[in-house]
N, C-alpha and C. Protein backbone atom coordinates (compact mmCIF):
# COMPACT_ATOMS: atom_id res chain seq x y z
N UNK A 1 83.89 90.52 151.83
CA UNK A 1 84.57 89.49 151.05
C UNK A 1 83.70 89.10 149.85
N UNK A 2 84.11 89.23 148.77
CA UNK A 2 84.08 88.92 147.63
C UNK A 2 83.26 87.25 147.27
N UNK A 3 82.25 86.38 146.59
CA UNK A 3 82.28 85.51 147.41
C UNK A 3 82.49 84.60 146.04
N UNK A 4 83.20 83.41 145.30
CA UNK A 4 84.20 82.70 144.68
C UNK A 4 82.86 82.61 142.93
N UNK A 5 81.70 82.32 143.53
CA UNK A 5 81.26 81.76 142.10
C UNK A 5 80.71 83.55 141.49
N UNK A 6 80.76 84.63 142.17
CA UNK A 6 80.70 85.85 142.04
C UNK A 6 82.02 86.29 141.17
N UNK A 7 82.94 85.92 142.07
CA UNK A 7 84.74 85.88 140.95
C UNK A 7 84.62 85.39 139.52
N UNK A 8 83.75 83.90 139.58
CA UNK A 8 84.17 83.09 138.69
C UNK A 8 83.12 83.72 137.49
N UNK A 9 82.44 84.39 137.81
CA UNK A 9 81.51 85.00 136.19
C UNK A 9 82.37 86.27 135.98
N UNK A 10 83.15 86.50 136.84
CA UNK A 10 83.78 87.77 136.69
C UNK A 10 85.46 86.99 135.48
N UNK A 11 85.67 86.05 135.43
CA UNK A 11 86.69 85.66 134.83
C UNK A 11 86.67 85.57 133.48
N UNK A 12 87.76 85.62 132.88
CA UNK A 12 87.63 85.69 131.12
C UNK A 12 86.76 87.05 130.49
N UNK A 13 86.69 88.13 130.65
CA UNK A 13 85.98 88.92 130.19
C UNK A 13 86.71 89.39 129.24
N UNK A 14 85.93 89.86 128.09
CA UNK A 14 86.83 90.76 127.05
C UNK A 14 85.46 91.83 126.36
N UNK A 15 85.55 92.56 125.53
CA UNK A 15 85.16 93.72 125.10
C UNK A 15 83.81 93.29 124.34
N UNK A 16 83.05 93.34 124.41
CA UNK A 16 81.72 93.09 123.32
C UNK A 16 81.98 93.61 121.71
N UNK A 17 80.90 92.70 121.46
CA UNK A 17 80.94 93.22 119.56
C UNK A 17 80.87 94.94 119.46
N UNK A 18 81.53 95.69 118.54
CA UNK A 18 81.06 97.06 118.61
C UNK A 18 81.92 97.97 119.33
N UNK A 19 82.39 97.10 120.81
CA UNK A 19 83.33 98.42 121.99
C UNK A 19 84.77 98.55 121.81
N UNK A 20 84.97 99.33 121.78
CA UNK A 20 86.23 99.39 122.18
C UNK A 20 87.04 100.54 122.85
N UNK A 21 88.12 100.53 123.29
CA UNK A 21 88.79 101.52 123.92
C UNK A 21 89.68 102.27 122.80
N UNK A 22 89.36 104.00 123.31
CA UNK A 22 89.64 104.72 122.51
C UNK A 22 91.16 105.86 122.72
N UNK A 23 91.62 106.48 122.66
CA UNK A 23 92.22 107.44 122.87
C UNK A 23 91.92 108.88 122.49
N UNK A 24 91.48 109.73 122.90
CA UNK A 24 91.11 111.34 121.93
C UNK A 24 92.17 111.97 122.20
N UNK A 25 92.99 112.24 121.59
CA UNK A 25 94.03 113.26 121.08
C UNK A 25 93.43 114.67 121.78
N UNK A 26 92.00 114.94 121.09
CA UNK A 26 91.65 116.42 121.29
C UNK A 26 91.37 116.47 122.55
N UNK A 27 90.35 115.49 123.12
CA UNK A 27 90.38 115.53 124.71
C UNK A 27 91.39 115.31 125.83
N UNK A 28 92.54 114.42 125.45
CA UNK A 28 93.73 114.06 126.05
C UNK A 28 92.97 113.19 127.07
N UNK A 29 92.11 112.31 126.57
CA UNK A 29 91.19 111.55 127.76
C UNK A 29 90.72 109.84 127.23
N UNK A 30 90.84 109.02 127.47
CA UNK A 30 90.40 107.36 127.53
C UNK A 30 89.08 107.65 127.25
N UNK A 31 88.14 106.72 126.29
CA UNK A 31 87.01 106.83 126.48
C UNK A 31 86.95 105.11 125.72
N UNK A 32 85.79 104.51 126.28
CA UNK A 32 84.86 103.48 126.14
C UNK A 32 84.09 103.59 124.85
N UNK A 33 84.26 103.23 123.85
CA UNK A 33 82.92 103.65 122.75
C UNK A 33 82.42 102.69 122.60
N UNK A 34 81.09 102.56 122.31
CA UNK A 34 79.73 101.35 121.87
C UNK A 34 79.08 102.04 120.95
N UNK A 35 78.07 101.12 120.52
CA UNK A 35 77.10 101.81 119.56
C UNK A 35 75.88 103.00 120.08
N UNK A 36 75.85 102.71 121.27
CA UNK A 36 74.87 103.99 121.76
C UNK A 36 75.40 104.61 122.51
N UNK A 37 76.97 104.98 122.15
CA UNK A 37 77.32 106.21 123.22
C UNK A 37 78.80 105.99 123.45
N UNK A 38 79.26 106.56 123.94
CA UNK A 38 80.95 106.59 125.32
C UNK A 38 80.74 107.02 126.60
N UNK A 39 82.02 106.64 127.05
CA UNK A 39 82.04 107.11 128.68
C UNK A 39 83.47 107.26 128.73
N UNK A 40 83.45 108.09 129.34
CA UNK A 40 84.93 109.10 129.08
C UNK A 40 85.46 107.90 130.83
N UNK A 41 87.00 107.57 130.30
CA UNK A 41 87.34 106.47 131.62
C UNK A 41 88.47 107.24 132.14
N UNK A 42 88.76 106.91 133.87
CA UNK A 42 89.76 107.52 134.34
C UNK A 42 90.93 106.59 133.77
N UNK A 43 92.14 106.56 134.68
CA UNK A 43 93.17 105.57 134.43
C UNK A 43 93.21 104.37 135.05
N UNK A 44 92.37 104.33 136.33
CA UNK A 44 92.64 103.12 136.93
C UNK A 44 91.14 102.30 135.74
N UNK A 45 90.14 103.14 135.46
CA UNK A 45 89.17 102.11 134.28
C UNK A 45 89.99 101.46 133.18
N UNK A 46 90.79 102.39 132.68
CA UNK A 46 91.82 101.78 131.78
C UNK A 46 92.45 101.05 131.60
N UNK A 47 93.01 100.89 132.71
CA UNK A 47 93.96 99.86 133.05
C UNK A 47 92.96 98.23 133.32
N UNK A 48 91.85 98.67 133.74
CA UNK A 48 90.89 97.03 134.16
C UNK A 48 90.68 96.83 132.84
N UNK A 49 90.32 98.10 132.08
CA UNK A 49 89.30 97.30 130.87
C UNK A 49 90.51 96.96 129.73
N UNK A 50 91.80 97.37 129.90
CA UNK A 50 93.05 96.80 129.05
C UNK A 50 93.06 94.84 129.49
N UNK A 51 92.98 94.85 130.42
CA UNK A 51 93.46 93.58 130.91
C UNK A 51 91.94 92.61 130.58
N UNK A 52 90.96 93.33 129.87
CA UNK A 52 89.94 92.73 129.39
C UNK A 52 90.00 91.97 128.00
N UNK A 53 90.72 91.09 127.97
CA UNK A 53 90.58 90.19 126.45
C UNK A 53 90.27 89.34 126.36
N UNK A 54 89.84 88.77 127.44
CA UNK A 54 89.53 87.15 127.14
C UNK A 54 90.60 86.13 127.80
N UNK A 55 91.37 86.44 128.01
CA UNK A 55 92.41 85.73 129.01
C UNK A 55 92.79 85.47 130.44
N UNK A 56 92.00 86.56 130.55
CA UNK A 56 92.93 86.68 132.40
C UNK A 56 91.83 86.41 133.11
N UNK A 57 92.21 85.63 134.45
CA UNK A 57 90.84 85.69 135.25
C UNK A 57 90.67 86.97 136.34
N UNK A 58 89.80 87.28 136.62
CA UNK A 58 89.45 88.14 137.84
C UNK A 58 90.83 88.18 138.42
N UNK A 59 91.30 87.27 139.33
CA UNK A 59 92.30 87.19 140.35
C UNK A 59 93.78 88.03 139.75
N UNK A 60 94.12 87.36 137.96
CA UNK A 60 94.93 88.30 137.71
C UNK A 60 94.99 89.47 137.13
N UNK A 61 94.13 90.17 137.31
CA UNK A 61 93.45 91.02 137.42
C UNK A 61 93.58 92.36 137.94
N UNK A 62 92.92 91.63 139.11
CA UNK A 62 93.03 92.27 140.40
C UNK A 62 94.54 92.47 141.04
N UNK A 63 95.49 91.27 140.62
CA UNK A 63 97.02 91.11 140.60
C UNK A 63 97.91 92.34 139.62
N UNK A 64 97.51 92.38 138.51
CA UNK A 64 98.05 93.52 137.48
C UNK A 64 97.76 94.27 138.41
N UNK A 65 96.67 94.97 138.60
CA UNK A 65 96.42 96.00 139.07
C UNK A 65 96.72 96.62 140.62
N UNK A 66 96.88 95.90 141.54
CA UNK A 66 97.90 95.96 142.71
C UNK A 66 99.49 96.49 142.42
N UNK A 67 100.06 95.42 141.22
CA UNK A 67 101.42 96.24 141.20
C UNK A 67 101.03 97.63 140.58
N UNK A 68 100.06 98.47 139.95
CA UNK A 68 99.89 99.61 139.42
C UNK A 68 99.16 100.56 139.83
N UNK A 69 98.51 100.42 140.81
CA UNK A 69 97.71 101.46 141.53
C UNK A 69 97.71 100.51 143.20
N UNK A 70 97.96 101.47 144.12
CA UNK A 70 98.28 100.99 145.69
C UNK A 70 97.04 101.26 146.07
N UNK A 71 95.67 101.96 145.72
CA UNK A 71 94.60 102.28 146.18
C UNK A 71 93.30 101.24 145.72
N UNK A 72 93.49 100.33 144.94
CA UNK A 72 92.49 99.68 144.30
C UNK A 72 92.20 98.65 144.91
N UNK A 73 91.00 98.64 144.91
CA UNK A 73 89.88 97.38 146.14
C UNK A 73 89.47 96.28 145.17
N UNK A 74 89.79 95.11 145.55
CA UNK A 74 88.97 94.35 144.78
C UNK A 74 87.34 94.35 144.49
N UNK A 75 86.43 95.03 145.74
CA UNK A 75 84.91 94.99 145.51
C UNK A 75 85.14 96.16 144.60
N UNK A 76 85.88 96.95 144.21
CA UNK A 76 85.83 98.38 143.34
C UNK A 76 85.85 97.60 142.14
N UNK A 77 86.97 96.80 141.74
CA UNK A 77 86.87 96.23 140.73
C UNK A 77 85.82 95.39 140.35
N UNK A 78 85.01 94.71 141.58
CA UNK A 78 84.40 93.92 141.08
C UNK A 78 82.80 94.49 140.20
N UNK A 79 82.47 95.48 141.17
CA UNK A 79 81.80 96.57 141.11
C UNK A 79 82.06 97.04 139.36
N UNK A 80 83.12 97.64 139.08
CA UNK A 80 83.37 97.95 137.55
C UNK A 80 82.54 96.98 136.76
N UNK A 81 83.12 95.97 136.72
CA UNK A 81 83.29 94.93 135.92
C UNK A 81 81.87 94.13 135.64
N UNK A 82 81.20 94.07 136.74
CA UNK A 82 80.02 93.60 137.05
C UNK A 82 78.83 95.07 136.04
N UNK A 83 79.45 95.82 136.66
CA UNK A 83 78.55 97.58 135.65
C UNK A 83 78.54 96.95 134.49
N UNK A 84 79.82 97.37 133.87
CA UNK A 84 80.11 96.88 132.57
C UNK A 84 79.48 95.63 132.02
N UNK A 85 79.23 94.12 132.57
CA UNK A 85 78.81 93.32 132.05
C UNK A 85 76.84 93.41 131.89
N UNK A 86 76.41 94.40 133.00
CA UNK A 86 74.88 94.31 132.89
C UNK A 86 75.06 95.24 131.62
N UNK A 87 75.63 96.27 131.66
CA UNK A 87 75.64 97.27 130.20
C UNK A 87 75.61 96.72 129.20
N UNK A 88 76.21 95.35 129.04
CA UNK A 88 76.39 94.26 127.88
C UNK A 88 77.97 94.54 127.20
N UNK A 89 78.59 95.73 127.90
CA UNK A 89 80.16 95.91 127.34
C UNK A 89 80.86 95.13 127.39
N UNK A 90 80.93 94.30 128.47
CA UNK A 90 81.85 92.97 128.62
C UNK A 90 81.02 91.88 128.54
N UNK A 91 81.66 90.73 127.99
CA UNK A 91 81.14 89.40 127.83
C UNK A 91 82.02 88.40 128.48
N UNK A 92 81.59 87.18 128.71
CA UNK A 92 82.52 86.32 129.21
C UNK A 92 83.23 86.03 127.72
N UNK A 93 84.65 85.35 127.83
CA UNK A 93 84.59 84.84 126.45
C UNK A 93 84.65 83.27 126.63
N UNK A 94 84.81 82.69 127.95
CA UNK A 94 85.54 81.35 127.82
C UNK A 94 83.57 80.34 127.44
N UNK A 95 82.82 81.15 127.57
CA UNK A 95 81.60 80.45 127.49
C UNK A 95 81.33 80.81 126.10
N UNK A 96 82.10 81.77 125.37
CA UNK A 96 81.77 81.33 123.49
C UNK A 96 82.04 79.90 122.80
């Protein structure tokens, strides 16, 4: 179990200065770009880091993503999201 003030840094996230989500035509593949690099994303990454703007909390979230993939764990997500924020890719936004 997931444990609530762990959720609550996980809420409001959106994309850092610099990142954003890409599409490659030539690769036919999602990728993450920053200033020192990409990471090529599956579909279920896609779909978390879409719902990354600054609006939604964790919970709906984790809610989008239930009606769209039947296999997705909330510690998976939390796990993502948590990666992503030590990387510095995601930021909170509601603490700007």
């Amino acid at each position: 179990m997931i444990e609530e003030n762990q959720i609550h840094a996980l809420d409001y996230l959106g994309l850092s200065a610099g990142v954003r989500l890409h599409w490659s035509e030539v690769r036919q593949q999602h990728w993450l770009l920053f200033p020192e690099g990409a990471l090529a994303l599956n579909s279920t990454a896609v779909a978390i880091l879409a719902q990354c703007n600054g609006y939604h909390s964790f919970e709906a979230i984790a809610t989008a993503l239930e009606k769209q993939f039947s296999d997705v764990k909330e510690s998976d997500l939390q796990d993502l999201l948590s990666y992503m924020m030590k990387r510095g890719l995601l930021i909170n936004q509601a603490q700007l």
